[in-house]
Protein backbone atom coordinates (compact mmCIF):
# COMPACT_ATOMS: atom_id res chain seq x y z
CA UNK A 1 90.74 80.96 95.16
CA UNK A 2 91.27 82.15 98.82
CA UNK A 3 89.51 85.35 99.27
CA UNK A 4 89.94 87.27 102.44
CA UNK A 5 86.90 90.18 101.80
CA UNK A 6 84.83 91.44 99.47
CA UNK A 7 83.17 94.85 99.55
CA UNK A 8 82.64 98.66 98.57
CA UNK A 9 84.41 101.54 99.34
CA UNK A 10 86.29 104.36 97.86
CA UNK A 11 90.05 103.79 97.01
CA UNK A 12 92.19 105.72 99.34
CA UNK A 13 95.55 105.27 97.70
CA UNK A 14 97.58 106.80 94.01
CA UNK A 15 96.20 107.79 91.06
CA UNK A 16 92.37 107.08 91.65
CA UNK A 17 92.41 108.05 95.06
CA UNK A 18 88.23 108.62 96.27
CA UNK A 19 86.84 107.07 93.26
CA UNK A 20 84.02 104.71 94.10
CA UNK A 21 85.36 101.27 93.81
CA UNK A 22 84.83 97.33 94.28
CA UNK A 23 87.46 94.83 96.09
CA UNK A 24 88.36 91.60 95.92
CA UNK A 25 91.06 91.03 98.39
CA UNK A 26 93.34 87.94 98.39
CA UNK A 27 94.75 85.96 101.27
CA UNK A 28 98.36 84.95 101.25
CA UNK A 29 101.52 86.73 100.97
CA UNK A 30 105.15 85.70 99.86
CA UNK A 31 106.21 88.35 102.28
CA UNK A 32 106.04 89.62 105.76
CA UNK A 33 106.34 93.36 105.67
CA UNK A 34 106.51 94.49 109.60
CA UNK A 35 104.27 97.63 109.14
CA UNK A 36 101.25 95.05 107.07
CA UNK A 37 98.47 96.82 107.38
CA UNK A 38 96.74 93.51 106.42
CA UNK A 39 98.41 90.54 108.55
CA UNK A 40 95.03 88.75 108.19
CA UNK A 41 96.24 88.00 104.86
CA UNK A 42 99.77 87.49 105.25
CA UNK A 43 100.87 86.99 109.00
CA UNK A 44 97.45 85.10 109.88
CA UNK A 45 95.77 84.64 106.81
CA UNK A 46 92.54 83.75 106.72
CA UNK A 47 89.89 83.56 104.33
CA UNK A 48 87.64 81.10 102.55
CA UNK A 49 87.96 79.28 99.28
CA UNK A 50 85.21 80.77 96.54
CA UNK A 51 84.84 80.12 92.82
CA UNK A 52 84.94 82.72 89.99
CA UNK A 53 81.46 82.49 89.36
CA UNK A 54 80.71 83.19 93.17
CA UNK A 55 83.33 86.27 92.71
CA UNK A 56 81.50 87.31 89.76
CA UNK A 57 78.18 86.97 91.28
CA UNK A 58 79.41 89.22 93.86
CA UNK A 59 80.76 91.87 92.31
CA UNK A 60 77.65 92.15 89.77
CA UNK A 61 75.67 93.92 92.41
CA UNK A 62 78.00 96.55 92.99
CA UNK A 63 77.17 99.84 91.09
CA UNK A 64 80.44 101.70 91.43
CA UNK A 65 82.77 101.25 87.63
CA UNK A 66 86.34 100.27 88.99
CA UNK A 67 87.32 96.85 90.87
CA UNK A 68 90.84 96.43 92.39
CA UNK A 69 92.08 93.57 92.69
CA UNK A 70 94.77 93.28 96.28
CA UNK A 71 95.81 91.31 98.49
CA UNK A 72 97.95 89.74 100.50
CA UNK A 73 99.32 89.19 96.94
CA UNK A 74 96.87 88.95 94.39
CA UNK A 75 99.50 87.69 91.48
CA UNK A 76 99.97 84.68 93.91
CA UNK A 77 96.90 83.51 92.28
CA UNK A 78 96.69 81.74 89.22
CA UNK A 79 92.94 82.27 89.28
CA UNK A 80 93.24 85.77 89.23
CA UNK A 81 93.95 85.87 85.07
CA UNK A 82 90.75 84.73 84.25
CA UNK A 83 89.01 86.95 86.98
CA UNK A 84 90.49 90.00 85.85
CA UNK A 85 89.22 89.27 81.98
CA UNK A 86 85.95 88.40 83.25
CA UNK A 87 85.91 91.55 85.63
CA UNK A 88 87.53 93.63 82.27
CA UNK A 89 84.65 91.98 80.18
CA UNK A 90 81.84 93.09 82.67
CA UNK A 91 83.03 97.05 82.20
CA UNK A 92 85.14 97.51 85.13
CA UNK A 93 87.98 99.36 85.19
CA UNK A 94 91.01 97.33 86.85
CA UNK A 95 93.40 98.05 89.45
CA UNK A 96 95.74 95.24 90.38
CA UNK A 97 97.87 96.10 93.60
CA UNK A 98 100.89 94.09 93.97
CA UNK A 99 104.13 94.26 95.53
CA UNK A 100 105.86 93.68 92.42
CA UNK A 101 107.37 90.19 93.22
CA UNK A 102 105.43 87.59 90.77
CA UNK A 103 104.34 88.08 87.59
CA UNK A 104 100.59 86.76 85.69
CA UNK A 105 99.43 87.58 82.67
CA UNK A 106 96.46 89.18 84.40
CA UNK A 107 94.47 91.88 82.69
CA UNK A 108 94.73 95.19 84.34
CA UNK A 109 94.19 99.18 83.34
CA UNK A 110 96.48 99.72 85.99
CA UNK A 111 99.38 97.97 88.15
CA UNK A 112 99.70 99.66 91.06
CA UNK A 113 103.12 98.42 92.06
CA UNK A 114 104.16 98.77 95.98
CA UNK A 115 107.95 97.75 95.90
CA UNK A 116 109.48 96.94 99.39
CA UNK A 117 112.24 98.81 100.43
CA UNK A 118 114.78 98.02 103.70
CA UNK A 119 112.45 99.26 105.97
CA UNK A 120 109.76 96.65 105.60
CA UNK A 121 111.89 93.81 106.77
CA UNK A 122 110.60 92.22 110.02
CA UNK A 123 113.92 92.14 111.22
CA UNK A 124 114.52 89.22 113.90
CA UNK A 125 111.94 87.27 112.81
CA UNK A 126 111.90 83.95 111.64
CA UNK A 127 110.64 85.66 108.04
CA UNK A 128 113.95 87.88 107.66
CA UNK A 129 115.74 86.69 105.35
CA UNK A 130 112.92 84.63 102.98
CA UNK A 131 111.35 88.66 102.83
CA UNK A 132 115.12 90.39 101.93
CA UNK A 133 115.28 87.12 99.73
CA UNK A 134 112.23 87.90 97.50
CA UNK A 135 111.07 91.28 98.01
CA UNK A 136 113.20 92.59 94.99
CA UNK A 137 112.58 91.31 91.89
CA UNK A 138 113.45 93.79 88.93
CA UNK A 139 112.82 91.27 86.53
CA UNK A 140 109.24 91.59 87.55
CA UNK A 141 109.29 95.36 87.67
CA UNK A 142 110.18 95.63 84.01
CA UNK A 143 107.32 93.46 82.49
CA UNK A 144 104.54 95.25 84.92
CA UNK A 145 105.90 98.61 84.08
CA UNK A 146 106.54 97.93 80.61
CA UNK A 147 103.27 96.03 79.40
CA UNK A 148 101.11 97.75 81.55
CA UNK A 149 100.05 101.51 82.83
CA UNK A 150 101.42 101.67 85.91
CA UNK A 151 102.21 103.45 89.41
CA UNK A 152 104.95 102.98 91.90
CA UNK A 153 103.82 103.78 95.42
CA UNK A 154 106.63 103.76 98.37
CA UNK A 155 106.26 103.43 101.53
CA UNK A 156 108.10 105.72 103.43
CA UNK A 157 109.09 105.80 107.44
CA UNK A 158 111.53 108.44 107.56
CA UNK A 159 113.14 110.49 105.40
CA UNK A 160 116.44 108.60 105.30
CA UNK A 161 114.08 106.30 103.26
CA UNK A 162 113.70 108.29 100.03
CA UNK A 163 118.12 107.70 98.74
CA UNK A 164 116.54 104.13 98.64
CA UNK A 165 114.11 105.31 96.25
CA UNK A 166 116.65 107.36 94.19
CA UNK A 167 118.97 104.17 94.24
CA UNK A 168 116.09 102.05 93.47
CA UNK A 169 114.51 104.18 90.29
CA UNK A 170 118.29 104.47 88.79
CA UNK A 171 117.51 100.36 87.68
CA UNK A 172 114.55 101.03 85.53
CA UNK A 173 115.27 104.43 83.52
CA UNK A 174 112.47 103.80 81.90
CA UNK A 175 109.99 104.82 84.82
CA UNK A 176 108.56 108.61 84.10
CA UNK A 177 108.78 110.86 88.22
CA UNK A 178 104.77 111.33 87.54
CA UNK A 179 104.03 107.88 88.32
CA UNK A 180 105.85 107.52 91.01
CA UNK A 181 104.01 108.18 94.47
CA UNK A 182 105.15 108.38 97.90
CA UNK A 183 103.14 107.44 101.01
CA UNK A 184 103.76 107.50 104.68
CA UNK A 185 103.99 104.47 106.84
CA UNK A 186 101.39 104.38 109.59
CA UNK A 187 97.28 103.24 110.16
CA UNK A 188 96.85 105.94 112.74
CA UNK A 189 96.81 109.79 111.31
CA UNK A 190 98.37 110.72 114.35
CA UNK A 191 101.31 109.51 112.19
CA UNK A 192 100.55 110.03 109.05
CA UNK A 193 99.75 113.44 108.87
CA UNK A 194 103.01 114.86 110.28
CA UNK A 195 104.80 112.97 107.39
CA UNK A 196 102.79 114.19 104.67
CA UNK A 197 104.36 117.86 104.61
CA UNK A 198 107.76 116.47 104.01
CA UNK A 199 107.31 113.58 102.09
CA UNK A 200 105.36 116.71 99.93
CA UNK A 201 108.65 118.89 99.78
CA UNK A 202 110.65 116.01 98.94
CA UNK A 203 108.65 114.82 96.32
CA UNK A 204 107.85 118.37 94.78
CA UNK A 205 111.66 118.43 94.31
CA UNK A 206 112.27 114.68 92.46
CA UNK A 207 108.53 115.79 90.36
CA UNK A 208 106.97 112.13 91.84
CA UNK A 209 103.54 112.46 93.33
CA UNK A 210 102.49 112.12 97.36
CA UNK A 211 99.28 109.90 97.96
CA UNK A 212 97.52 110.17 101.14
CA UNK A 213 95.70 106.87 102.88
CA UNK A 214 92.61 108.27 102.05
CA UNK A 215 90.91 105.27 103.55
CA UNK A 216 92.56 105.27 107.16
CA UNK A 217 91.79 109.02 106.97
CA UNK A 218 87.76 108.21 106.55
CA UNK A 219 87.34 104.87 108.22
CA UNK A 220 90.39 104.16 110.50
CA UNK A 221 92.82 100.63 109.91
CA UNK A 222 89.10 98.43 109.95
CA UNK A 223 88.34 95.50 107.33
CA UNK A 224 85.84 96.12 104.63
CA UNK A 225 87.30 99.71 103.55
């Protein structure tokens, strides 16, 4: 499969935000969010072709008890089914962050679904209307957040942002305010932190949950956190 990085850090977004963690990140994307904090896997993807046993050879040195699995898109990936058993097999508890667009049959403790709204469309681009075209998929949304535990994190730019949300939760009735997280747009905290009081407010008042970018907060936008 095409693997972008592999490494240790801490996760720095949702519901196991600063737990010690492994990741194996994919490169390629069937969309072209404008604010990507990743275009190395989707805009310019790069990366180099390694086997599961490589992956697994890998990851075996790492000491810390959770792996996520991201991307890019991860799901993209046939490969990644039997990864995440093997991963599952080996003890580690899995993460699987996807926008939500393409379903596996991967194994996964947790689907951390990223749904795009209107504001990630890289309007006037070339990419416009193949991203409005497939960034909303509900029919995917119901398996992950049916057959799996799950969290719904949405990015948000400004606060206009959040009747998308409302609008966008009234499909799936079925999705409980507690796993749904917001989380501000931006790689600097210059811009993040002035969002993160009102994103608080508004989500204090819908009972969803606000995740910081722990990881921007501790390393900066750089590769290998």
């Amino acid at each position: 499969m095409w693997i972008s990085e592999v490494f240790e850090s801490v996760q720095g977004e949702g519901r196991y935000v600063g737990v010690p963690s492994g990741f194996i990140r994919t490169s390629g994307c069937n969309l072209r969010c404008v604010f990507c904090d990743t275009p190395y896997t989707s805009w310019q993807p790069e990366g180099r072709e390694q086997s599961l046993e490589q992956l697994l050879e890998q990851t075996g040195a790492m000491t810390c008890g959770h792996m996520v699995l991201t991307g890019g898109e991860p799901l993209l990936t046939p490969e990644i089914v039997p990864l995440s058993r093997e991963l599952k097999d080996r003890g580690f508890v899995i993460t699987i962050e996807t926008a939500g667009t393409v379903f596996r049959p991967a194994t996964a403790d947790l689907m951390s679904i990223s749904p795009k709204l209107t504001n990630s469309t890289p309007t006037g681009t070339n990419w416009e209307e193949r991203h409005d075209a497939r960034r909303h998929r509900p029919d995917v949304i119901r398996r992950l957040t049916t057959e799996y535990d799950y969290q719904l994190k949405f990015v948000i730019d400004r606060i206009e942002d959040l009747a998308e949300v409302d609008a966008y939760l009234a499909e799936f009735e079925h999705v409980v305010p507690e796993k749904v997280y917001l989380m501000p747009q931006g790689t600097d905290l210059v811009v993040l932190q002035p969002k993160m009081a009102w994103l608080q407010t508004e989500a204090d008042r819908r009972g969803w949950q606000v995740t910081p970018r722990l990881h921007i907060e501790l390393f900066g936008n750089s590769r290998g956190t």
